[in-house]
N, C-alpha and C. Protein backbone atom coordinates (compact mmCIF):
# COMPACT_ATOMS: atom_id res chain seq x y z
N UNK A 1 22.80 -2.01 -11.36
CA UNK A 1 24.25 -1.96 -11.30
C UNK A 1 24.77 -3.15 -10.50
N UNK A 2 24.30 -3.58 -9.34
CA UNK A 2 24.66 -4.77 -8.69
C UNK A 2 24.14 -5.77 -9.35
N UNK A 3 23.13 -6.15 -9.79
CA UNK A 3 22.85 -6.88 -10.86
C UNK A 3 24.58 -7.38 -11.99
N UNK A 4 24.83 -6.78 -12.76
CA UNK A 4 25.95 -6.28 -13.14
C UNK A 4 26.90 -6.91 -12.64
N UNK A 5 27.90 -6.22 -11.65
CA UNK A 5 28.29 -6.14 -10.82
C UNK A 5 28.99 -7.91 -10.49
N UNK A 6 27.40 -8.30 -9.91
CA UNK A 6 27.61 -9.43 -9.49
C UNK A 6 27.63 -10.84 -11.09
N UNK A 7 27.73 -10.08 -12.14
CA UNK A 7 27.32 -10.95 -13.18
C UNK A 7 29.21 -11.07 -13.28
N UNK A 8 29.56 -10.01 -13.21
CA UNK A 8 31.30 -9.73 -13.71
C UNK A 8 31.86 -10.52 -12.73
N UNK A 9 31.08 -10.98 -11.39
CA UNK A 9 31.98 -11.00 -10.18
C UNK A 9 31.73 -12.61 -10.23
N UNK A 10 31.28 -13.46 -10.75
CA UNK A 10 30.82 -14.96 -10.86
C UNK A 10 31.74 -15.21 -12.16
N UNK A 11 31.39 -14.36 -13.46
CA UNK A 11 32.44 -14.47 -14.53
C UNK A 11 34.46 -14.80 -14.11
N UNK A 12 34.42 -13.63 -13.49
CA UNK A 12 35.65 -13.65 -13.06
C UNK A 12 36.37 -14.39 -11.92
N UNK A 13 35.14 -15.31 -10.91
CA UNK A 13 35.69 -15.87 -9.98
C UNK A 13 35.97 -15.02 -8.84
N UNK A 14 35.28 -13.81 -8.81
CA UNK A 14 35.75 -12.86 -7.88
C UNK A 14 34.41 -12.42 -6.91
N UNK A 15 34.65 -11.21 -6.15
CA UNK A 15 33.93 -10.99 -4.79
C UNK A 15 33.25 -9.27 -6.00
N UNK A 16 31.74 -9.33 -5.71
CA UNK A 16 31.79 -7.56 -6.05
C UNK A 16 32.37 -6.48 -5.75
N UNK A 17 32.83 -7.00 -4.45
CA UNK A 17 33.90 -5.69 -4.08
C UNK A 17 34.56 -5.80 -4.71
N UNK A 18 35.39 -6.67 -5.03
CA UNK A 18 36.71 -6.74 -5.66
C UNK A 18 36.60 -6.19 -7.15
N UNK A 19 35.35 -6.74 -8.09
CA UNK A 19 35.16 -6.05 -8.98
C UNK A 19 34.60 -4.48 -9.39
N UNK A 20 33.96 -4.02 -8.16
CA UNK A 20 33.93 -2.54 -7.73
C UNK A 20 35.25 -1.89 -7.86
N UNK A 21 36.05 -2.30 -6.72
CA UNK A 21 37.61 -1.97 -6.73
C UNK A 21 38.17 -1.42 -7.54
N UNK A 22 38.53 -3.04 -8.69
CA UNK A 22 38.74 -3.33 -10.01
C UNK A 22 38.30 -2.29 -10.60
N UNK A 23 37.32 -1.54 -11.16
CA UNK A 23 36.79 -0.77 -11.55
C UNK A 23 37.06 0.68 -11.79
N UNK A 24 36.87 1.30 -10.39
CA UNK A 24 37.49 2.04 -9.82
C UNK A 24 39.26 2.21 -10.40
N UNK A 25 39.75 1.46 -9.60
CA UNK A 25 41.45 1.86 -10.38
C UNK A 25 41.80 2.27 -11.79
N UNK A 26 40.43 1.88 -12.51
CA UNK A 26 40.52 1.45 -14.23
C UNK A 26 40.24 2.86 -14.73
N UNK A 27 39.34 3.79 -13.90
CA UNK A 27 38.85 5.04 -13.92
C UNK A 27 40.12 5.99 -14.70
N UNK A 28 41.48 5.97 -13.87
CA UNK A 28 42.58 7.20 -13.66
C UNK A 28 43.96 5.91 -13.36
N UNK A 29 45.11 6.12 -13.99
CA UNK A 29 46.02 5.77 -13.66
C UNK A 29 46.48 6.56 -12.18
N UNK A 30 46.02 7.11 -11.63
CA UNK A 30 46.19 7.99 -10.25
C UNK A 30 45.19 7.37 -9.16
N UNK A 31 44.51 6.74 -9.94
CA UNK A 31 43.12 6.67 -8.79
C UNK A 31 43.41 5.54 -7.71
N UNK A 32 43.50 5.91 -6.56
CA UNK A 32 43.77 4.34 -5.46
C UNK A 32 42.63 4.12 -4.65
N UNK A 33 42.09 2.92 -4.73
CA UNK A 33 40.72 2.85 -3.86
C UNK A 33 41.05 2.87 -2.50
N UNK A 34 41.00 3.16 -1.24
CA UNK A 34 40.75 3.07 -0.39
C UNK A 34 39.95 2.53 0.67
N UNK A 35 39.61 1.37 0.29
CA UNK A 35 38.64 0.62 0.99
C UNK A 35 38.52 0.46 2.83
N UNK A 36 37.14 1.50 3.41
CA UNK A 36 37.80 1.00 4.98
C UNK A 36 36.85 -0.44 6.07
N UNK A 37 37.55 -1.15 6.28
CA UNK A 37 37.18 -2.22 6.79
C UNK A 37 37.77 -2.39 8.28
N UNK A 38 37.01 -3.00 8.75
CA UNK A 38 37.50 -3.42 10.87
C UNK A 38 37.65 -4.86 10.24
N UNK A 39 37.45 -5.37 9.48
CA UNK A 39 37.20 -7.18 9.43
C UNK A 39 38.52 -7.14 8.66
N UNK A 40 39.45 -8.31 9.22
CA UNK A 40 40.98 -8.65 8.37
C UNK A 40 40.19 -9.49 7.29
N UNK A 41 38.71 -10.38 7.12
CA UNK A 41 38.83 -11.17 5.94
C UNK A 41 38.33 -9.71 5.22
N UNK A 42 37.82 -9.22 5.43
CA UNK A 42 37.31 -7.96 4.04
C UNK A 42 38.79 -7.63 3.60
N UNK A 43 39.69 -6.97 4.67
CA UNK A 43 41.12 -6.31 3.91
C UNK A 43 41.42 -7.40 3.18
N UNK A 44 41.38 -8.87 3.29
CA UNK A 44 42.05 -9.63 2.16
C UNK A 44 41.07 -9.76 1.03
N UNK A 45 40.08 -9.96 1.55
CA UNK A 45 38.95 -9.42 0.46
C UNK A 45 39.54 -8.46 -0.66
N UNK A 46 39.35 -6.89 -0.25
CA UNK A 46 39.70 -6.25 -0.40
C UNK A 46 41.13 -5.82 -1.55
N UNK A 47 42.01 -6.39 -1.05
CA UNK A 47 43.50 -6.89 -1.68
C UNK A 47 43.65 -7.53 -2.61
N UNK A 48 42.65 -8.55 -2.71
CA UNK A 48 42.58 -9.00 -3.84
C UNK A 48 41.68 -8.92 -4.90
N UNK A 49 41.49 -8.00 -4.56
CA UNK A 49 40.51 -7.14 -6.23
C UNK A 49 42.11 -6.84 -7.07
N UNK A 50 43.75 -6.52 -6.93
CA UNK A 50 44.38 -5.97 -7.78
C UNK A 50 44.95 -7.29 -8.62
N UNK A 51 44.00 -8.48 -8.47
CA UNK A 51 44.06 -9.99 -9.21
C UNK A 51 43.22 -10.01 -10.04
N UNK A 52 42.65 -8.86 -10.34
CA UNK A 52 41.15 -9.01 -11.16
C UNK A 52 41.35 -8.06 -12.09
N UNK A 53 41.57 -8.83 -13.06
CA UNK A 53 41.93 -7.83 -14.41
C UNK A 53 40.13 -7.63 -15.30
N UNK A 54 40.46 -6.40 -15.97
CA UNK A 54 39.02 -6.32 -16.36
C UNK A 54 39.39 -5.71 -18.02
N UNK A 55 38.74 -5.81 -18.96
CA UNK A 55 39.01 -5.93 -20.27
C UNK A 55 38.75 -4.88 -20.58
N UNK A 56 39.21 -3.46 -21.74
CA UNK A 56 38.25 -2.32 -21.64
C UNK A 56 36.45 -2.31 -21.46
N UNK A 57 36.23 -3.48 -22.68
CA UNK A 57 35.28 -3.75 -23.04
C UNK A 57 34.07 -3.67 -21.39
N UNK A 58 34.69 -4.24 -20.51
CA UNK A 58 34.37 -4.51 -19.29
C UNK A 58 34.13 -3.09 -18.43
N UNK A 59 34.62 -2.46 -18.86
CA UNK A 59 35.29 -1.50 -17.91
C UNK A 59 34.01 -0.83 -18.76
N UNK A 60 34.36 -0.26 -19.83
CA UNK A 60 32.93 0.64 -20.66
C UNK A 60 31.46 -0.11 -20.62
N UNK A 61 31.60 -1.22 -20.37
CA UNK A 61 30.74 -1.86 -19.73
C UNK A 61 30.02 -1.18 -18.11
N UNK A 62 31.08 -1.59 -17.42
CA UNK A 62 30.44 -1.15 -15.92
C UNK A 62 30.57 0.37 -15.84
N UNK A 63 31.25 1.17 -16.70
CA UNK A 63 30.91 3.08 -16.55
C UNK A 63 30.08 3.01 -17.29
N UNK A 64 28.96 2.28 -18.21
CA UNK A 64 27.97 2.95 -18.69
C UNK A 64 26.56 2.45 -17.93
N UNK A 65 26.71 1.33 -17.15
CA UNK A 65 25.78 1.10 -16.46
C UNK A 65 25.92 2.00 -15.18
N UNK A 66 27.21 2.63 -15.03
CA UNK A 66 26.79 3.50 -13.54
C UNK A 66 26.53 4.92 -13.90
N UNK A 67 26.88 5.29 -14.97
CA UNK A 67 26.55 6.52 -15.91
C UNK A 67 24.90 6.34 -15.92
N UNK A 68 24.44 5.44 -15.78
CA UNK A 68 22.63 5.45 -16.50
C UNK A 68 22.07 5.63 -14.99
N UNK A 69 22.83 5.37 -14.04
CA UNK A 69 22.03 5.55 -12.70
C UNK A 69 21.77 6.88 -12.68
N UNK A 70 20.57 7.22 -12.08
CA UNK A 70 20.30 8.77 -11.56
C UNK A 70 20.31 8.86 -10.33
N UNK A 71 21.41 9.52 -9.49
CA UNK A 71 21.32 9.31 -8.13
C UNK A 71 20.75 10.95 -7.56
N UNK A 72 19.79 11.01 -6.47
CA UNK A 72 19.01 11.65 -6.44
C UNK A 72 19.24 12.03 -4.52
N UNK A 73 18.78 12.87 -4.11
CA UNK A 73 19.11 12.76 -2.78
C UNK A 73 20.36 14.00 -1.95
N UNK A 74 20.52 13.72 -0.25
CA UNK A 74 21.38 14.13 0.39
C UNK A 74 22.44 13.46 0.31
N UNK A 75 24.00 13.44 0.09
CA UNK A 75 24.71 12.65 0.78
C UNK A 75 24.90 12.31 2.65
N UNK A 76 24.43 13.42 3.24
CA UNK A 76 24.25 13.54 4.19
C UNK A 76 22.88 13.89 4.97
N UNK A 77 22.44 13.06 6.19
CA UNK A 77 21.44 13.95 6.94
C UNK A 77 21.67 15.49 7.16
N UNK A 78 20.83 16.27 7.22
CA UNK A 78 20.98 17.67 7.12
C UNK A 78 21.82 17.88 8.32
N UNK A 79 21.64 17.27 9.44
CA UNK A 79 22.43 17.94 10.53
C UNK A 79 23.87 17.29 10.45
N UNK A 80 24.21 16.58 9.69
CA UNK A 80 25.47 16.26 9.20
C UNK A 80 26.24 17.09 8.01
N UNK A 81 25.80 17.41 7.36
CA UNK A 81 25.80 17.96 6.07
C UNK A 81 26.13 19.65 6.71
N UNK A 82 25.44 19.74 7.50
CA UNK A 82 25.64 21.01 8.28
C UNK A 82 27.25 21.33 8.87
N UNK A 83 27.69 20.27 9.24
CA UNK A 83 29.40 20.18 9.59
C UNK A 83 30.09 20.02 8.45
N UNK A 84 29.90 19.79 7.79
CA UNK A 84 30.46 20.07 6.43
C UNK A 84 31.00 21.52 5.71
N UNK A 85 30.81 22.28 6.09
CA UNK A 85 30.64 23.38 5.95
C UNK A 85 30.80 23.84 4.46
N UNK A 86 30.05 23.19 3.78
CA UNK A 86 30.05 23.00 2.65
C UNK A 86 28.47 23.40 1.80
């Protein structure tokens, strides 16, 4: 997927985040990424992923390569996951 990722992000002149971002928004006309950063160059980073237009083609592109991932695992250490109360 970063593979990917970073192929769209050289194409387009852009940062992977930004084409992550990009991505993301393309999901849901509702959907707002939220990106959290301490560094002001990431927030401009960041900001300017909504300069990065992506083609459907692109878009069914990067949901079928993250569709093929099998993600496997905790999201959390157990004693985290434990406050969750979930």
């Amino acid at each position: 997927m970063l593979d990917l990722i970073r192929r769209y992000a050289e194409k387009k002149d852009a940062t992977p985040a930004q084409i992550a971002l990009a991505w993301l928004r393309e999901q849901k006309p509702f959907i707002v990424p939220i990106p959290g950063t301490t560094k002001p160059e990431r927030l401009t980073e960041n900001i300017g992923s909504v300069n990065v237009e992506l083609s459907p083609d692109e878009v069914a592109s990067l949901t079928a390569a993250a569709g093929s991932i099998d993600l496997t695992g905790n999201r959390y250490p157990d004693e985290l996951e434990a406050r969750t109360g979930l």
